[in-house]
Protein backbone atom coordinates (compact mmCIF):
# COMPACT_ATOMS: atom_id res chain seq x y z
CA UNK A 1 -15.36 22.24 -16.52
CA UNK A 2 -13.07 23.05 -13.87
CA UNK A 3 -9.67 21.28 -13.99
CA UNK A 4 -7.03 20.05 -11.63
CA UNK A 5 -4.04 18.56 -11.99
CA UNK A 6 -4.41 16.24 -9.64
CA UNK A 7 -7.79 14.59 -8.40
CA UNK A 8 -7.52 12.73 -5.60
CA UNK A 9 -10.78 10.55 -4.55
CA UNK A 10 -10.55 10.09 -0.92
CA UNK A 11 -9.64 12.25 2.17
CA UNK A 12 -8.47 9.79 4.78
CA UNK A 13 -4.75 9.12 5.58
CA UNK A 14 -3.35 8.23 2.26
CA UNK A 15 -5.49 10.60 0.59
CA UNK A 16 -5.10 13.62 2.48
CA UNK A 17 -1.09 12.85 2.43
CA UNK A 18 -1.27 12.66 -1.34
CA UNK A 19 -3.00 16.05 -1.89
CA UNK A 20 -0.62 17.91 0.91
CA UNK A 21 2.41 15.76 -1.68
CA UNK A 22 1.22 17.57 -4.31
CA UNK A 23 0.68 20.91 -3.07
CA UNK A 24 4.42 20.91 -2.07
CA UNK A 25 5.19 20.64 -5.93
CA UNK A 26 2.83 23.88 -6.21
CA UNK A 27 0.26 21.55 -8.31
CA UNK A 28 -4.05 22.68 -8.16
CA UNK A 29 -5.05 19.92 -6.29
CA UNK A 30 -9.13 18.88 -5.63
CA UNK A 31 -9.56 16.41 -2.78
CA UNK A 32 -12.88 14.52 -2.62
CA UNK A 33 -14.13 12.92 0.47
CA UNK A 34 -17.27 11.79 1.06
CA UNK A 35 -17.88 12.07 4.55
CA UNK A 36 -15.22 13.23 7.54
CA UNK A 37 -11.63 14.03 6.32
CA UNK A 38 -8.98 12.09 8.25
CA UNK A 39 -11.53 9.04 7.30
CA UNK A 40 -11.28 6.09 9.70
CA UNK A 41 -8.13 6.20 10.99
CA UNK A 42 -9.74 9.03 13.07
CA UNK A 43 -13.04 8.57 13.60
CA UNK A 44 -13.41 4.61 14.22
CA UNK A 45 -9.75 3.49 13.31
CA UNK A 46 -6.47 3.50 14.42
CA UNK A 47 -6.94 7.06 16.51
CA UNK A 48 -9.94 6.01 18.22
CA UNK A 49 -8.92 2.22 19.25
CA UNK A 50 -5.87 3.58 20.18
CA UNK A 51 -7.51 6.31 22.40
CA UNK A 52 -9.48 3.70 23.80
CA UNK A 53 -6.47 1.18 24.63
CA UNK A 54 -4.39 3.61 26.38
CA UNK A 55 -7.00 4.72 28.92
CA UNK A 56 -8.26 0.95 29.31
CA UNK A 57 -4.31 0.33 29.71
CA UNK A 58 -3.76 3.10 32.59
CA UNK A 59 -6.92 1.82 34.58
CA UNK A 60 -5.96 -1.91 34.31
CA UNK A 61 -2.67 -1.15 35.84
CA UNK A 62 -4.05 0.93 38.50
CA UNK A 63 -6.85 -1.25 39.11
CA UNK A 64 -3.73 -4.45 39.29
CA UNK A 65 -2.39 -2.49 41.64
CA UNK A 66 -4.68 -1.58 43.95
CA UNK A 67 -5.54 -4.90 44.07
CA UNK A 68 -2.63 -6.02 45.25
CA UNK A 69 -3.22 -3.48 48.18
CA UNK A 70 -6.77 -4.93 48.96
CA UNK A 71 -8.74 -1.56 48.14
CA UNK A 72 -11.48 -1.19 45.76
CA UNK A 73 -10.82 -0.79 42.06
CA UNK A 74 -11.01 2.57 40.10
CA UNK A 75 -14.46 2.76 38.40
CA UNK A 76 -14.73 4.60 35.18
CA UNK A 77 -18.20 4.79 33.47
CA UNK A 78 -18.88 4.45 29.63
CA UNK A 79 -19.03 7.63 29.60
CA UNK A 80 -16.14 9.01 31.10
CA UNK A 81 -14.59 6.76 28.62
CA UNK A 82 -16.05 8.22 25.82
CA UNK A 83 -15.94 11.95 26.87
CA UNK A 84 -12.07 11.08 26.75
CA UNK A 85 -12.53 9.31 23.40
CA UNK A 86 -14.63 12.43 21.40
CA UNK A 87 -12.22 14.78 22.87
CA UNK A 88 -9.13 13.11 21.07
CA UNK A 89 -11.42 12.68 17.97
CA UNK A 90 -11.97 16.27 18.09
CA UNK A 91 -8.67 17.77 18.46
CA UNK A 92 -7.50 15.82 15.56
CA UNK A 93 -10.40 16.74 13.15
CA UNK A 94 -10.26 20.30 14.61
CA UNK A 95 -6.67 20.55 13.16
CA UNK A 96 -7.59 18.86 9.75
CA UNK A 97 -10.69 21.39 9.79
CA UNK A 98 -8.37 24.42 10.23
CA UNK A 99 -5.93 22.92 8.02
CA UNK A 100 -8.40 22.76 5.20
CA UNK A 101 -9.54 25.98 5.70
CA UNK A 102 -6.63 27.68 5.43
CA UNK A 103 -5.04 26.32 2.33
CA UNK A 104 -8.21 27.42 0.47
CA UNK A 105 -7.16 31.16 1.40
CA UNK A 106 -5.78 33.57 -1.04
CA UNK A 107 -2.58 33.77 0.32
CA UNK A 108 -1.86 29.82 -0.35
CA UNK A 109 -2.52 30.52 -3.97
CA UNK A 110 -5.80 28.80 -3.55
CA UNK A 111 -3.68 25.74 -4.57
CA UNK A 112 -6.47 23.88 -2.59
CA UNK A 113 -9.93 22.79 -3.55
CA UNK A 114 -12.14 20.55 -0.96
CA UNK A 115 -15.27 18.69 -2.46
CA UNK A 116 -17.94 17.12 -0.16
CA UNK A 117 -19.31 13.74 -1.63
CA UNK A 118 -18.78 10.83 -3.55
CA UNK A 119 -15.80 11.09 -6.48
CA UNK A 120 -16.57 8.14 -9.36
CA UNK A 121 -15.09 7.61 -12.78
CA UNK A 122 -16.63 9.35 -16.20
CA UNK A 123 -13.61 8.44 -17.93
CA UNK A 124 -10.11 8.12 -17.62
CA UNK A 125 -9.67 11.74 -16.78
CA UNK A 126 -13.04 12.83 -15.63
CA UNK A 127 -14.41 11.87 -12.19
CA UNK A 128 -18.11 13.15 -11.39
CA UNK A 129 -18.63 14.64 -7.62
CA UNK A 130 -22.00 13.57 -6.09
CA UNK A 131 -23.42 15.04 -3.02
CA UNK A 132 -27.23 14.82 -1.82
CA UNK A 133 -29.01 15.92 -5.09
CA UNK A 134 -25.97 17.85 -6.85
CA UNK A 135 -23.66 16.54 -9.70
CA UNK A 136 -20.42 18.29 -11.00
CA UNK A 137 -17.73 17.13 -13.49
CA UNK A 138 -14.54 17.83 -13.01
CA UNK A 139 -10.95 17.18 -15.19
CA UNK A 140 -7.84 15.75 -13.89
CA UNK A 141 -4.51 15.18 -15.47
CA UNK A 142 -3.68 12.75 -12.85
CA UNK A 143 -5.56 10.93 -10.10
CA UNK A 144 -4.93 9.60 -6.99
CA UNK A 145 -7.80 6.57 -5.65
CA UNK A 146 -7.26 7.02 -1.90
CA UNK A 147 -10.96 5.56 -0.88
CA UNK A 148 -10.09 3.32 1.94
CA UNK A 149 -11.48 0.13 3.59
CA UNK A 150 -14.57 -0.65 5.55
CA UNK A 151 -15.32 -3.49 7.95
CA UNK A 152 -15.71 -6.73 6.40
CA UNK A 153 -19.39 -8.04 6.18
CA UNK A 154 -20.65 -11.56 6.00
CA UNK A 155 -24.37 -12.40 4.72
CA UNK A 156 -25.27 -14.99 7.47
CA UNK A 157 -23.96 -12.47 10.32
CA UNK A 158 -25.67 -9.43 9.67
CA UNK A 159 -24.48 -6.37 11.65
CA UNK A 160 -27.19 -3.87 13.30
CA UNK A 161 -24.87 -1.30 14.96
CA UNK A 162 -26.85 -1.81 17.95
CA UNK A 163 -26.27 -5.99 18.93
CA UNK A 164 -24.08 -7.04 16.46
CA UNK A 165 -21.04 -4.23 15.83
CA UNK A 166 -18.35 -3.67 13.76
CA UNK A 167 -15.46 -1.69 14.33
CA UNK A 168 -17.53 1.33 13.15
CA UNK A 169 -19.85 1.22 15.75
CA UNK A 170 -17.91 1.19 18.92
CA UNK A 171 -18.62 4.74 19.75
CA UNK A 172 -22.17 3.94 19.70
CA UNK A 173 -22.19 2.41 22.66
CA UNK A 174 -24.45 3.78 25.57
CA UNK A 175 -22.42 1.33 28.26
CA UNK A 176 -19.78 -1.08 28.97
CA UNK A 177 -21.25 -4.25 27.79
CA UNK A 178 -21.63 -7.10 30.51
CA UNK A 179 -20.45 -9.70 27.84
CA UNK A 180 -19.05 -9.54 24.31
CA UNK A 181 -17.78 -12.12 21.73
CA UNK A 182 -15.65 -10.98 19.65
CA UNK A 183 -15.53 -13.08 16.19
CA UNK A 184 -11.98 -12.86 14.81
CA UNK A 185 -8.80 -13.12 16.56
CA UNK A 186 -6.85 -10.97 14.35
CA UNK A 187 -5.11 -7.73 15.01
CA UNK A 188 -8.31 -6.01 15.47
CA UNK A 189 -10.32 -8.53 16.92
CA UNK A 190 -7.42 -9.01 19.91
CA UNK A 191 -7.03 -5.33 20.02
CA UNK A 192 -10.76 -5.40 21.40
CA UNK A 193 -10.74 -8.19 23.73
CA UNK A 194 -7.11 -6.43 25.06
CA UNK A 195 -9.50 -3.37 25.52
CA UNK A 196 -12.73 -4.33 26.66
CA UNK A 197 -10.96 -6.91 29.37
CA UNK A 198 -8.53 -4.06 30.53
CA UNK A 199 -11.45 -1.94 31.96
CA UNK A 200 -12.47 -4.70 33.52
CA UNK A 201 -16.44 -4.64 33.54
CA UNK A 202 -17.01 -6.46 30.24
CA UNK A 203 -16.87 -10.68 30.19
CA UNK A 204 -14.72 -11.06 26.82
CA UNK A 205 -15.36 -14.60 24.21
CA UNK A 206 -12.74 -14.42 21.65
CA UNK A 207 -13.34 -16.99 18.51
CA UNK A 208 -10.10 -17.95 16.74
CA UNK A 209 -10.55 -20.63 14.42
CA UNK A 210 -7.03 -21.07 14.28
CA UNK A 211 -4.89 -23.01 17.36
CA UNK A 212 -3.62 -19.74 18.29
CA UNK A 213 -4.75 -16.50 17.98
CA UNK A 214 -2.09 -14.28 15.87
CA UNK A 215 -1.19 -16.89 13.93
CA UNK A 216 0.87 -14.66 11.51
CA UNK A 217 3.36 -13.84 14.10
CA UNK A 218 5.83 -16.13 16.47
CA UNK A 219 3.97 -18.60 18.95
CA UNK A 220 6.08 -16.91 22.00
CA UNK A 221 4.31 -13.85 21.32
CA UNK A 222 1.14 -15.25 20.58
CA UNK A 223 1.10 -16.81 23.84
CA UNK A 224 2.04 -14.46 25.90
CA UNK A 225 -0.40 -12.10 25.00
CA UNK A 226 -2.94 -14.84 25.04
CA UNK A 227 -2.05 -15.63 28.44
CA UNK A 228 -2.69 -12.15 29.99
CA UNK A 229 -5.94 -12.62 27.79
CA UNK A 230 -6.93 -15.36 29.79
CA UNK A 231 -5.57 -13.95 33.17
CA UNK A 232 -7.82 -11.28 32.78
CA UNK A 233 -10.82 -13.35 32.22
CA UNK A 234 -11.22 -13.83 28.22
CA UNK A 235 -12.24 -16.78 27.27
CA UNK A 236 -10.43 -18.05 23.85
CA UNK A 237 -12.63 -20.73 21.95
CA UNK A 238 -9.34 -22.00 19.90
CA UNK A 239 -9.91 -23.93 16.48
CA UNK A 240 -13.62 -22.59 16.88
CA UNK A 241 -15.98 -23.01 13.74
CA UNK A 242 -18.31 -20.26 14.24
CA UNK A 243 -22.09 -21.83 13.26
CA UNK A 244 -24.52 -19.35 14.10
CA UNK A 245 -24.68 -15.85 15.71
CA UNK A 246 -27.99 -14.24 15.88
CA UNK A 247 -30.39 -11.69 18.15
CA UNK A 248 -31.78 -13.53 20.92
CA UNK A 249 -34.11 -12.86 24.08
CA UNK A 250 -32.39 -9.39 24.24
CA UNK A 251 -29.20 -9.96 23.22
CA UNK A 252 -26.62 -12.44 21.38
CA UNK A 253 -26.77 -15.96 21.02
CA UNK A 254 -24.19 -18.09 19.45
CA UNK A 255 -22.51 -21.49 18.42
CA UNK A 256 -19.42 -22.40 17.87
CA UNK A 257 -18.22 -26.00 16.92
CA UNK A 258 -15.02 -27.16 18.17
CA UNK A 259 -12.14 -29.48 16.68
CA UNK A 260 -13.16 -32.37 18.34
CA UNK A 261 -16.89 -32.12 16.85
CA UNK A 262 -18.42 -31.08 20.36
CA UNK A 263 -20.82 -28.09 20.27
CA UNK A 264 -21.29 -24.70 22.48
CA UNK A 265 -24.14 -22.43 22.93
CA UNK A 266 -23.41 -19.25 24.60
CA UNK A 267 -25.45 -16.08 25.24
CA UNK A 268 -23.93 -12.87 25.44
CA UNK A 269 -25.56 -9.41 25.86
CA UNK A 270 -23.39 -8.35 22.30
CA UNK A 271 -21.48 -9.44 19.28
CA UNK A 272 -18.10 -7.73 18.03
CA UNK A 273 -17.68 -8.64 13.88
CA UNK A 274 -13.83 -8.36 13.27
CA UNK A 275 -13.26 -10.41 10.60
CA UNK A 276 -11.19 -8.04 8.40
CA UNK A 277 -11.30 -5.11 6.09
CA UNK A 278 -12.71 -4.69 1.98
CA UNK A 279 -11.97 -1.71 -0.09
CA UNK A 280 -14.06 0.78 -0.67
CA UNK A 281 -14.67 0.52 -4.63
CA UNK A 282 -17.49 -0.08 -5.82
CA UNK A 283 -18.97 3.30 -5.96
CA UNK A 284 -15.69 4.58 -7.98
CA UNK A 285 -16.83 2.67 -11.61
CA UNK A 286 -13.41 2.27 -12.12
CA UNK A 287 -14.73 0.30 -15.73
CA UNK A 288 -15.29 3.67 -17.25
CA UNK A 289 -11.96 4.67 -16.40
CA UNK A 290 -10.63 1.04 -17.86
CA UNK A 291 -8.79 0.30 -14.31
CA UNK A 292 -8.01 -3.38 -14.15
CA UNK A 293 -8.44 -4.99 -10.78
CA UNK A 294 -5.70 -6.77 -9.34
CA UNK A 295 -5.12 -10.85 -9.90
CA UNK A 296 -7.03 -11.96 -7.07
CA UNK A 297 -9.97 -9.34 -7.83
CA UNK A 298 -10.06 -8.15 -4.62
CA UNK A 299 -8.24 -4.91 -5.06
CA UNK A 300 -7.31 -2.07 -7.47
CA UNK A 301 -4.27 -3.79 -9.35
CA UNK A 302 -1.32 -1.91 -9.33
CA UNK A 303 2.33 -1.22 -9.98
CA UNK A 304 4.77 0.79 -7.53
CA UNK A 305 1.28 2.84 -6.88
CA UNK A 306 0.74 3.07 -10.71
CA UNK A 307 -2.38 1.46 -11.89
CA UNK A 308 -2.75 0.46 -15.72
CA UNK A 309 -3.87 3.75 -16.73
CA UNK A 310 -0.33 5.79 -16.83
CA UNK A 311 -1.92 8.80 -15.01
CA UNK A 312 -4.34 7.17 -12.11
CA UNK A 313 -2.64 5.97 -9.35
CA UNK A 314 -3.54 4.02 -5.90
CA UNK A 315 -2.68 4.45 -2.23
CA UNK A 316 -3.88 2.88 0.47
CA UNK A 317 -6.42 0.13 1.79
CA UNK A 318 -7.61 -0.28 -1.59
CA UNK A 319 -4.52 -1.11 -3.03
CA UNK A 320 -5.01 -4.44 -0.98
CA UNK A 321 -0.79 -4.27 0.41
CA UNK A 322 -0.62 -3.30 3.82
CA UNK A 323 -3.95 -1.46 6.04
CA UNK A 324 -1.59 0.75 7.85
CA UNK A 325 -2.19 4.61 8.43
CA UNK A 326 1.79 4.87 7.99
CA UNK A 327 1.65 3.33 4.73
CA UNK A 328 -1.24 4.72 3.34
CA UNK A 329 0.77 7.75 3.79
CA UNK A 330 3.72 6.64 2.25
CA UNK A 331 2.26 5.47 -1.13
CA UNK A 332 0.16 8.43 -1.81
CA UNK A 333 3.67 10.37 -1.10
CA UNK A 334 5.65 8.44 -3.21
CA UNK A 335 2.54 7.97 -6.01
CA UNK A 336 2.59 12.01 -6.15
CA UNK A 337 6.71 12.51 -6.26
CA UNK A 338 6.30 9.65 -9.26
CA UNK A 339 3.43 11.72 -11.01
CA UNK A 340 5.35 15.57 -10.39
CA UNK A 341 8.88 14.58 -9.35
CA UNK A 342 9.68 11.95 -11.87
CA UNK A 343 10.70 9.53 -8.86
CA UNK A 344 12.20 6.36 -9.75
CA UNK A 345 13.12 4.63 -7.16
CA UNK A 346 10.41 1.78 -5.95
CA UNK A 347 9.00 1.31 -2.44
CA UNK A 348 10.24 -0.61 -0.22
CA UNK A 349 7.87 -2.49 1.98
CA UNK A 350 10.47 -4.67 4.28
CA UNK A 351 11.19 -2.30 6.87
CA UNK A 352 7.80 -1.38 7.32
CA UNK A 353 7.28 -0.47 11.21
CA UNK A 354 4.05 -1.83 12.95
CA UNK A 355 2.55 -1.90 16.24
CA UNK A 356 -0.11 -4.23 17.84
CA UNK A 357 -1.74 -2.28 20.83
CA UNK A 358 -2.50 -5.51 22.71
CA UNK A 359 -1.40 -6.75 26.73
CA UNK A 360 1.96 -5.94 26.41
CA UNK A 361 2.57 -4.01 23.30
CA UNK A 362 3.88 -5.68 20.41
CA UNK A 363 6.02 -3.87 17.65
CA UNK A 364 7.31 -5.25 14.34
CA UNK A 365 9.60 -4.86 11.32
CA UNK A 366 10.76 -7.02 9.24
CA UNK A 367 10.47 -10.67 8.90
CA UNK A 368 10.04 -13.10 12.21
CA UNK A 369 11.35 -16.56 12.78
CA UNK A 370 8.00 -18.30 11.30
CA UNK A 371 8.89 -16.49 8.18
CA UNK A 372 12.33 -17.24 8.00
CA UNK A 373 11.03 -20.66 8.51
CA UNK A 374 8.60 -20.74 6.03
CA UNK A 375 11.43 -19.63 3.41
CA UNK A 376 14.29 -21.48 4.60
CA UNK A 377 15.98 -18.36 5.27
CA UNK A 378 19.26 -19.42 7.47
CA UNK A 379 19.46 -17.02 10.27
CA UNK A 380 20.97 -16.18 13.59
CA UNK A 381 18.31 -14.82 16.46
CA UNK A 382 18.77 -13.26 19.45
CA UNK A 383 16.19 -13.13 22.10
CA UNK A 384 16.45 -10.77 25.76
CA UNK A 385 13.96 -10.53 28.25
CA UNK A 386 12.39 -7.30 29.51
CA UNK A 387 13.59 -7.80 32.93
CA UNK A 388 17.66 -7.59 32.03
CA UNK A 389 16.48 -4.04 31.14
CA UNK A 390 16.64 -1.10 33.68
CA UNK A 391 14.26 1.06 32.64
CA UNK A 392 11.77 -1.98 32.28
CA UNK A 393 12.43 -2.43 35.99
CA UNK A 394 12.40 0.91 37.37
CA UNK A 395 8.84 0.98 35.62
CA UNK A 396 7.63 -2.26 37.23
CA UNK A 397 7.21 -3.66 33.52
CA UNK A 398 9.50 -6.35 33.33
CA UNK A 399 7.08 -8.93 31.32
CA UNK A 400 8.52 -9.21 27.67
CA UNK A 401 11.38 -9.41 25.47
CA UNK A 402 13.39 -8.36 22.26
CA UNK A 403 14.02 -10.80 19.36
CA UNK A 404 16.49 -9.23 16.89
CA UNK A 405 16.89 -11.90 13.48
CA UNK A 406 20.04 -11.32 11.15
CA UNK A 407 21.64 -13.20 8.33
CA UNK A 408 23.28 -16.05 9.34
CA UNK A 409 26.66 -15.04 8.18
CA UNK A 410 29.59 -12.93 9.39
CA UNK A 411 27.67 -9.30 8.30
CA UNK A 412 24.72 -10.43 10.38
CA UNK A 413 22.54 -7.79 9.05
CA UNK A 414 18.80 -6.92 10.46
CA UNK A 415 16.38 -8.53 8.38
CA UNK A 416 13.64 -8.68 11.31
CA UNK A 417 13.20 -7.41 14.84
CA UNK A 418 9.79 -8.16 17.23
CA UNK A 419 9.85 -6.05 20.32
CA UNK A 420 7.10 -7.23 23.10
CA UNK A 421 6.48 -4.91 26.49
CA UNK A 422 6.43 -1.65 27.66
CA UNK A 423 7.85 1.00 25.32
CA UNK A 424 8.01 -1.68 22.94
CA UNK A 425 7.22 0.52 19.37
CA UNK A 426 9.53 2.93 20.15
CA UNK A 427 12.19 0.56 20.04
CA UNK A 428 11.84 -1.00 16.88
CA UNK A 429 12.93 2.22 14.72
CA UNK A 430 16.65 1.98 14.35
CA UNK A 431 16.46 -1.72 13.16
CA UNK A 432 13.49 -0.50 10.39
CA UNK A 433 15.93 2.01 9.66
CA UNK A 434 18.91 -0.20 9.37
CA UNK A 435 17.20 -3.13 7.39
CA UNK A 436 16.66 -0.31 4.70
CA UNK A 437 20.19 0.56 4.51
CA UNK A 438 21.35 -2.48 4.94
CA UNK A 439 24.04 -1.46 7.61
CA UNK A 440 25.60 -4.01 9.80
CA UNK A 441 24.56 -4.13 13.60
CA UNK A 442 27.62 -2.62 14.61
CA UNK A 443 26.46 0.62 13.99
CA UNK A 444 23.42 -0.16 17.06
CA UNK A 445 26.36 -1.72 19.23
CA UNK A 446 28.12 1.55 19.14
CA UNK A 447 25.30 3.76 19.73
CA UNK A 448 25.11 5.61 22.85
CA UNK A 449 21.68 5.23 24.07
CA UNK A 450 19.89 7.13 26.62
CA UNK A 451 19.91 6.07 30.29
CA UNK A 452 17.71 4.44 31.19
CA UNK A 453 16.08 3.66 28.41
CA UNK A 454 14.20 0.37 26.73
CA UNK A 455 16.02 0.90 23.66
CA UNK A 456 19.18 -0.25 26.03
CA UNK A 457 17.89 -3.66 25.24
CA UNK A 458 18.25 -3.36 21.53
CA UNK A 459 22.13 -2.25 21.90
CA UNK A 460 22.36 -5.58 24.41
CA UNK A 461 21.15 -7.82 21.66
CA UNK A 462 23.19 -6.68 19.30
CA UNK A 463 26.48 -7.18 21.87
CA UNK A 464 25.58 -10.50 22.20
CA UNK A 465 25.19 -11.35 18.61
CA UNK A 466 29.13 -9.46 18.48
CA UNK A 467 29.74 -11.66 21.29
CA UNK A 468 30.76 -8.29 23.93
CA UNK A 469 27.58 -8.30 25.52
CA UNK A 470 27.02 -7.12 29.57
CA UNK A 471 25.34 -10.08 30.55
CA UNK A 472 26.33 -13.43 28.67
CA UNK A 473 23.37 -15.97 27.22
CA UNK A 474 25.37 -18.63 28.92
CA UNK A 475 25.15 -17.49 32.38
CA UNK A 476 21.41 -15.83 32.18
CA UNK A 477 20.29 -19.15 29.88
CA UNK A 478 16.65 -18.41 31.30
CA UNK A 479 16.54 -14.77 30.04
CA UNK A 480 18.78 -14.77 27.56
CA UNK A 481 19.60 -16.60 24.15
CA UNK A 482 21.08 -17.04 20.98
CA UNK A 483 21.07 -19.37 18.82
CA UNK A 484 21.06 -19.88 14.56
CA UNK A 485 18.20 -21.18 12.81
CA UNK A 486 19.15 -23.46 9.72
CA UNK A 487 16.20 -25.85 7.62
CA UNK A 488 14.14 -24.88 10.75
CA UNK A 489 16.59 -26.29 13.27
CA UNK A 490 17.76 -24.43 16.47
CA UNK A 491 21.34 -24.48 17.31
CA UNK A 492 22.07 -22.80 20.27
CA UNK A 493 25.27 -20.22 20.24
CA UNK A 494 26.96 -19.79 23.51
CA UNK A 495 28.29 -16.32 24.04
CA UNK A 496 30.93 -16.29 27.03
């Protein structure tokens, strides 16, 4: 029986990260995947969406402005669109292909072992390798579950690929749809109607069966981006009770009931399921290994990454925390440096750095007013719009703002910034950075930033908390403010 000393099951993000970790500490490493290394964050995740928004982005802008100049918009066909799409999927898996390859070579000590197929439990140290009609055993002092997340799937709403999609089956696509309803107004679900409504050929129905769609974050940004939604066409069926969504005369047919107890029928030609993630476990028997799922059931349970057997640890989707790439990453890291490296120090998840690829661009860390709300956390917020910023305005991009949130006492440290607009993720770095060492915001106020950059506006926010800002809140009232936030009350704070 060959043995390892560390197993990982899984060769997407979190997975991969772990078993590149571990190499690093010169440790014999056997990474299973069952299908495409890089997992879904390449192939129908984070890198394809993404791929996908930022053309749809460039063509809705040219196609706005051309507009404006009364000439006929750009067309792109499906399948330019996806000619674009397979040729960023395949310079990514080319590198993870070559990658691969080349650690398995003598001269890398052969430190490397890749294993097509599905890894599941024997025992606590044993995990069995199936592929096609082929079984192998292999030992592991420690091992890393890195299997990921799949769409979500609900009985009465059965997904074909072909009418009714997932996430997964985007790229199967032979044209632009002429309709879609998307079910979901999450992350992904918005994502897709911010997509699909940006190339401009596809009639969007969003169902949110909440008031708003985002509901986790701040109504301003909610709204915003559901008004560009709505300029651009999408129709948002707000506190929607989705009844029935089935194949009909060729395409979709579905009903929705709405708060006041009226009911809708709408055909579209097809349906968009985005209704969340599960992890991928069942296939692991993680009862012969004696894992113990977490409280809720829903996930493997863990500790810091540790699970309740000392040597397996978890990273990932299916640790049920947060369905980032960037975090995946992080916890198989940190799982490996505790298994080799004899790390003690715990993760910190509070300056965790997100972006929402929507119409503009929304970027995250930290907590946002509705959470300081929610735990009557007494705090100071500042708030500038996009078009007080000069690089915002030489771009033509001057629809957004920064909210920077800090404790509502004389440190005033970061606990939460939301950028929203052009650039917007690129800006929210130094405050993730200071939240986690807990630095007060006159280190950003002294900064010199780059000229002319969106990041500017971060510095400005900052001066006006410190009261030494360019432009004062009291003067630009409509584009600026500040103001402290105590037992959910707004006070404003007039900086002259």
């Amino acid at each position: 029986m060959e043995k390892y000393d560390l197993i990982v099951i899984g060769g997407g993000p979190a997975g991969y990260a772990g078993a590149m970790r571990a190499i690093d500490f010169g440790k014999k490493v056997c990474l299973i995947e069952k299908s495409r290394v890089g997992g879904a964050a390449v192939y129908n995740g984070a890198l394809s969406s993404k791929t996908l928004w930022e053309l749809s982005t460039r063509v809705s802008f040219i196609n706005e402005t051309l507009k404006l100049k009364g000439r006929t918009p750009y067309d792109l066909t499906w399948e330019d669109v996806m000619k674009v799409h397979d040729e960023a999927i395949f310079e990514r898996k080319f590198q993870y292909s070559c990658h691969i390859k080349l650690l398995q070579n003598e001269t890398m000590n052969k430190l490397l072992t890749y294993e097509r197929g599905i890894g599941s439990f024997v025992n606590e140290h044993e995990v069995k390798i199936t592929h096609k009609d082929k079984e192998k055993i292999i030992y592991g002092e420690h091992i890393l579950i890195a299997s990921g997340s799949s769409p979500r799937k609900l009985p009465q709403f059965q997904a074909d690929g072909k009418d009714i999609l997932t996430s997964d089956h985007i790229d199967k696509l032979k044209d632009f749809p002429k309709s879609l309803v998307i079910v979901g107004a999450g992350v992904i679900g918005t994502e897709f109607a911010t997509i699909f409504s940006n190339f401009g050929k596809t009639k969007v129905y969003l169902i949110d069966r909440q008031h708003r769609i985002l509901p986790f974050e701040d109504e301003d940004i909610s709204s915003l981006v559901a008004k560009n939604l709505e300029e651009q066409g999408v129709t948002i069926h707000h506190n929607a009770n989705l009844l029935r969504l089935e194949k009909k005369n060729g395409g979709v047919e579905y009903e929705i009931e709405h708060k006041d107890g009226t009911k809708e029928i709408i055909h579209v030609e097809k349906a968009l399921l985005s209704i969340g993630r599960t992890p991928n476990i069942a296939s692991l028997n993680i009862e012969n290994a004696g894992i113990k799922m977490s409280k809720r059931g829903v996930h493997i349970g863990d500790d810091d990454t540790r699970t309740n057997i000392p040597h397996i640890y978890v990273a990932g989707d299916v640790s049920g925390r947060i369905a980032l790439v960037n975090m995946g990453e992080i916890e198989a890291r940190h799982a490996v440096e505790k298994m080799f490296g004899n790390k003690q120090e715990r993760l910190i998840y509070d300056n965790v750095c997100t972006i929402m690829f929507l119409k503009p661009e929304v970027a995250a860390v930290g907590l946002n007013e509705k959470a300081c709300i929610e735990k009557n956390i007494p705090v100071k917020v500042v708030k500038l719009d996009y078009n007080l910023i000069a690089r915002a305005i030489a771009m033509r991009k001057t629809e957004g703002f920064f909210k920077i949130i800090v404790t509502n006492d004389d440190d005033m440290r970061i606990i939460g910034m939301r950028a929203v607009g052009e650039h917007a993720s690129t800006a929210i770095q130094a405050c993730g950075l200071l939240i986690k060492m807990n630095e007060p915001i006159e280190v950003l106020a002294e900064l010199v930033h780059p000229h002319p950059s969106i990041v500017e506006g971060v510095q400005e926010c900052v001066r006006m908390l410190l009261n030494t800002s360019l432009f004062k809140s009291a003067v630009f009232a409509d584009h600026l403010s500040c103001y402290s936030l105590v037992d959910g009350v707004k006070t404003p704070l007039q900086r002259l």
